[in-house]
C-alpha atoms as a PDB file:
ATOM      1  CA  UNK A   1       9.542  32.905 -11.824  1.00  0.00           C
ATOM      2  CA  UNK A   2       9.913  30.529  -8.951  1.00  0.00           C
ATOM      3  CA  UNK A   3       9.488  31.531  -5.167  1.00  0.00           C
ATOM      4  CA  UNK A   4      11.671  29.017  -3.919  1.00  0.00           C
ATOM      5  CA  UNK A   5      15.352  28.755  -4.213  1.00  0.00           C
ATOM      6  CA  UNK A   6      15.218  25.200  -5.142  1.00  0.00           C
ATOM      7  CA  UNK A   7      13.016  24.884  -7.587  1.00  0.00           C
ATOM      8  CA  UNK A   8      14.544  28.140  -9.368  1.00  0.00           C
ATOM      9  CA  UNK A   9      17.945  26.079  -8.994  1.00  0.00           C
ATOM     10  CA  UNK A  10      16.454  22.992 -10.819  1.00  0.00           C
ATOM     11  CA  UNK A  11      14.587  25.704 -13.874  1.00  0.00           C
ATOM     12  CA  UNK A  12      18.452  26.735 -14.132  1.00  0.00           C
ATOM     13  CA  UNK A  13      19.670  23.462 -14.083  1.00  0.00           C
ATOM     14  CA  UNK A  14      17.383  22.068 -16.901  1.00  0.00           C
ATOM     15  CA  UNK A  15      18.024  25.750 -19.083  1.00  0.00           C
ATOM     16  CA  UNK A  16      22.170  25.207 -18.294  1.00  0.00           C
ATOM     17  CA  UNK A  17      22.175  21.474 -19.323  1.00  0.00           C
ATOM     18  CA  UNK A  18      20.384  21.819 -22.912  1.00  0.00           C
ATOM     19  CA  UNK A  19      22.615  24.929 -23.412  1.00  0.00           C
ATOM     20  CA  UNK A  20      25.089  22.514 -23.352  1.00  0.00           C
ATOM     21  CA  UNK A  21      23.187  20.255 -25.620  1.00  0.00           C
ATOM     22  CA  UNK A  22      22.455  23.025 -28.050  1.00  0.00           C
ATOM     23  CA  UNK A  23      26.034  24.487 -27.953  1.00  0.00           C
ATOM     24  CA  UNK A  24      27.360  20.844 -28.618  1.00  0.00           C
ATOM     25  CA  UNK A  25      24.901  21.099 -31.919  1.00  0.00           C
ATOM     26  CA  UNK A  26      25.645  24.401 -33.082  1.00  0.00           C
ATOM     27  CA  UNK A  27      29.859  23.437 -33.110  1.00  0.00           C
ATOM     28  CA  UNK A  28      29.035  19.864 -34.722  1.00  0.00           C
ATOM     29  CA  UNK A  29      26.824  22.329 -37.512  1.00  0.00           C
ATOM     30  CA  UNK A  30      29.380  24.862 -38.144  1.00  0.00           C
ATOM     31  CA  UNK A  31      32.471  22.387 -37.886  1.00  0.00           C
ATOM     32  CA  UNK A  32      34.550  23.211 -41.499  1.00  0.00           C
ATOM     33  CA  UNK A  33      36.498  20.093 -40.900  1.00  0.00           C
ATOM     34  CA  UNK A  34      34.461  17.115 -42.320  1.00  0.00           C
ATOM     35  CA  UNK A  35      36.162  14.368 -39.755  1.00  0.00           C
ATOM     36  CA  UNK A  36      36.132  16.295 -36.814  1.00  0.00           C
ATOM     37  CA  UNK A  37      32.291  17.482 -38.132  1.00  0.00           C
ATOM     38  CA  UNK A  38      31.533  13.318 -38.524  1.00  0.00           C
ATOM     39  CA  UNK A  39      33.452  12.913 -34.843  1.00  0.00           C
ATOM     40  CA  UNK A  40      30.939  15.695 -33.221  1.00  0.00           C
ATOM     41  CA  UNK A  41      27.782  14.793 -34.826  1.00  0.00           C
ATOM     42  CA  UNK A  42      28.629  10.838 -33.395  1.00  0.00           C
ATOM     43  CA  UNK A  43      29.340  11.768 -30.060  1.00  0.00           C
ATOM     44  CA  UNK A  44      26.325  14.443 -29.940  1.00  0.00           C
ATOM     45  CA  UNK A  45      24.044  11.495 -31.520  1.00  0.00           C
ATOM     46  CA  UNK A  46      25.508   8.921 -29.472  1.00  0.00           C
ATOM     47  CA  UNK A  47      26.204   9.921 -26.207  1.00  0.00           C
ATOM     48  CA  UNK A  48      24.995  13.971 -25.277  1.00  0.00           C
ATOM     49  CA  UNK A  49      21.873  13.333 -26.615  1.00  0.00           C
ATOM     50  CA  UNK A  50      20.496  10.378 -24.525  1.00  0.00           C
ATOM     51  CA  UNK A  51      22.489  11.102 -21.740  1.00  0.00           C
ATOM     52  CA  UNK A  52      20.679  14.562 -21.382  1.00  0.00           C
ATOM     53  CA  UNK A  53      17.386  13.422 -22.418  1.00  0.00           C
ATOM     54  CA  UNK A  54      17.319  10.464 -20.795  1.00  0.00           C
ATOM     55  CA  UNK A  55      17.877  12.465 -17.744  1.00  0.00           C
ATOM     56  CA  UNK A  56      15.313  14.982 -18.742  1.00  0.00           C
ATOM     57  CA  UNK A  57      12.579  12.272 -18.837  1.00  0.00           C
ATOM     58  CA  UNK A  58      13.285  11.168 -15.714  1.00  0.00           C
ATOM     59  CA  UNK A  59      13.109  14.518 -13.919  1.00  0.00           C
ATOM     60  CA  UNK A  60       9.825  15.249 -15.662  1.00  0.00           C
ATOM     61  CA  UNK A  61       8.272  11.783 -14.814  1.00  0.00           C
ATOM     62  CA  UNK A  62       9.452  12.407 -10.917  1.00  0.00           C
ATOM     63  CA  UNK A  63       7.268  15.675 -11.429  1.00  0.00           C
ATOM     64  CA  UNK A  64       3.162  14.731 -10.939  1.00  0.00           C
ATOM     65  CA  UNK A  65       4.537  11.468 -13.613  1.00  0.00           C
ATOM     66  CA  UNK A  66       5.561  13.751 -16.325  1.00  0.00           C
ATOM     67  CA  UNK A  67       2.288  15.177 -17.253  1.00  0.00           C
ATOM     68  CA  UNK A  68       2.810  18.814 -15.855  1.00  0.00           C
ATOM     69  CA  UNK A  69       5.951  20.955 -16.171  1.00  0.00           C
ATOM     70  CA  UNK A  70       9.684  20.199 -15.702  1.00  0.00           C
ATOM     71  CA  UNK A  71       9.359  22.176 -12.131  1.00  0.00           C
ATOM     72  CA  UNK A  72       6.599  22.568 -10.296  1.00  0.00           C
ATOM     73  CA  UNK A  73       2.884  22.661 -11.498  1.00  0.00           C
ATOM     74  CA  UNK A  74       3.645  25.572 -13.698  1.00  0.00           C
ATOM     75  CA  UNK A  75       5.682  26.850 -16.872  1.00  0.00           C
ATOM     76  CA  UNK A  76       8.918  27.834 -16.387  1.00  0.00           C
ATOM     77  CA  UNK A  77      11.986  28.643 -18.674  1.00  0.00           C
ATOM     78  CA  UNK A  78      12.968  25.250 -18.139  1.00  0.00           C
ATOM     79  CA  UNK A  79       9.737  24.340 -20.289  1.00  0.00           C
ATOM     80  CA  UNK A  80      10.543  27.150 -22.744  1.00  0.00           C
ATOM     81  CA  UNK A  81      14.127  25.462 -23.083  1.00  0.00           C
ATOM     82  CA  UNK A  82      12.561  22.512 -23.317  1.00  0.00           C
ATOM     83  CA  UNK A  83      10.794  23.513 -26.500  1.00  0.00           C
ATOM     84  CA  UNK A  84      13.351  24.839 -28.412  1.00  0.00           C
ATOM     85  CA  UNK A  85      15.821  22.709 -27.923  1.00  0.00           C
ATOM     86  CA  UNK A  86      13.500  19.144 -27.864  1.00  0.00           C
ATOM     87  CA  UNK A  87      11.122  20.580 -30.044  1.00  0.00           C
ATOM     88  CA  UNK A  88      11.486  23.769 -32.380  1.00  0.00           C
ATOM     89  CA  UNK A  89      15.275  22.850 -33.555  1.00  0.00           C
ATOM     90  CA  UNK A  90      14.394  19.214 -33.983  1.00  0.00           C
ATOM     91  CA  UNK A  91      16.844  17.909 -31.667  1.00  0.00           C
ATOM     92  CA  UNK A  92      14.084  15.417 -30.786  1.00  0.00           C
ATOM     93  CA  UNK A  93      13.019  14.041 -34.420  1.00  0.00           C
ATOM     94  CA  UNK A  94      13.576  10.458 -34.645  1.00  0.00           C
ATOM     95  CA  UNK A  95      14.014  10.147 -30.374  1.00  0.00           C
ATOM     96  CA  UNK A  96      11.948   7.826 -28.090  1.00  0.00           C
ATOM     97  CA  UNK A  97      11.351  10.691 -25.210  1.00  0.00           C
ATOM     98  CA  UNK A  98       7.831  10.295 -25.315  1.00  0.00           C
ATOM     99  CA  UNK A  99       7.392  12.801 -21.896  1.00  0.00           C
ATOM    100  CA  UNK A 100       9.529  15.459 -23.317  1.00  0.00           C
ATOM    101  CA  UNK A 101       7.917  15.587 -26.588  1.00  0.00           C
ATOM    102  CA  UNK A 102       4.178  15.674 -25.013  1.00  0.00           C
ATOM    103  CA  UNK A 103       6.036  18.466 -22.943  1.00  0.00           C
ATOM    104  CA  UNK A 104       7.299  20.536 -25.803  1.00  0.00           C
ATOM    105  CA  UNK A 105       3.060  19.699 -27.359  1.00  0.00           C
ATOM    106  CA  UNK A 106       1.992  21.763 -24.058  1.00  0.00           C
ATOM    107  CA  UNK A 107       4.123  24.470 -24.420  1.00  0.00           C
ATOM    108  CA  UNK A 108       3.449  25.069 -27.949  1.00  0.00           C
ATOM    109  CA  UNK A 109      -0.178  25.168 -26.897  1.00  0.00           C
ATOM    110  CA  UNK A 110       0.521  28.222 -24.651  1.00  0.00           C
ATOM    111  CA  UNK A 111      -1.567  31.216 -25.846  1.00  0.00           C
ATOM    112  CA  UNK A 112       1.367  33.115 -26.319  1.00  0.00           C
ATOM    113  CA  UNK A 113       3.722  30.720 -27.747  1.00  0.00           C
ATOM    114  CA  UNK A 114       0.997  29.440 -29.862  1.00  0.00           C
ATOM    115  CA  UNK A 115       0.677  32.689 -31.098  1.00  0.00           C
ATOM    116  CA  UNK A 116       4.169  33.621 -31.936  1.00  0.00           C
ATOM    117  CA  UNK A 117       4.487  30.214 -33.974  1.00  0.00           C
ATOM    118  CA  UNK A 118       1.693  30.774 -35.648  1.00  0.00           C
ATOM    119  CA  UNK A 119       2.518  34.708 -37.053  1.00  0.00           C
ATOM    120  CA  UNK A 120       6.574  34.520 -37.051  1.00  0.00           C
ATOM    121  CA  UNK A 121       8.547  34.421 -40.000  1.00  0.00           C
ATOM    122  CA  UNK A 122       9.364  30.792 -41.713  1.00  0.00           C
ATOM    123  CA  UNK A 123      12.832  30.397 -42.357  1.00  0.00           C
ATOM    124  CA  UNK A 124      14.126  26.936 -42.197  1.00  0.00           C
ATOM    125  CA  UNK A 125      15.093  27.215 -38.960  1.00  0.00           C
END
């Protein structure tokens, strides 16, 4: 990955924080409990959601303006996290995050990527 110790520190410090994200989503999908599943989805919708992407945006625009990668001038599994979570779960429909969703465009571009989404199985996931 990255040569540096900090910029491997910020790729694991963008993958950790939509972990979070993404864990907060999967336990507001899966709650049984239709109150606590209302409470979980509001407070995911509400607060985890702009608070991390908000904060997202801003590290990507303080890298070359937002028009490169979260870290450094190339892809990283921060930009891979980026994707899924932003992009290929949908976490991001309906959002105003206008660098992160041009971000998660890039990475689907990737030869690679582009190629795995355009062979792999369609569930509706």
């Amino acid at each position: 990955l990255r040569k540096t110790r900090p910029k491997r520190a910020q790729i694991r410090s963008v993958v950790s924080y939509l972990d979070f994200l993404f864990s907060d989503g999967i336990d507001a999908f899966f709650e049984k409990d239709e109150a606590k599943k209302a409470a979980l989805s509001k407070t995911l919708n509400e607060e985890r959601k702009p608070t991390v992407f908000g904060n997202l945006e801003k590290m990507l625009a303080a890298n070359n303006g937002g028009g490169g990668f979260m870290v450094g001038d190339k892809e990283s599994a921060a930009d891979l996290m980026v994707f899924y979570v932003c992009e290929d779960s949908g976490f991001l429909k309906d959002m105003d995050y206008p660098l992160l969703k041009a971000l998660a465009g890039r990475v689907a571009k990737l030869p690679n990527i582009a190629a795995w989404l355009e062979k792999r199985p369609k569930t509706e996931w």
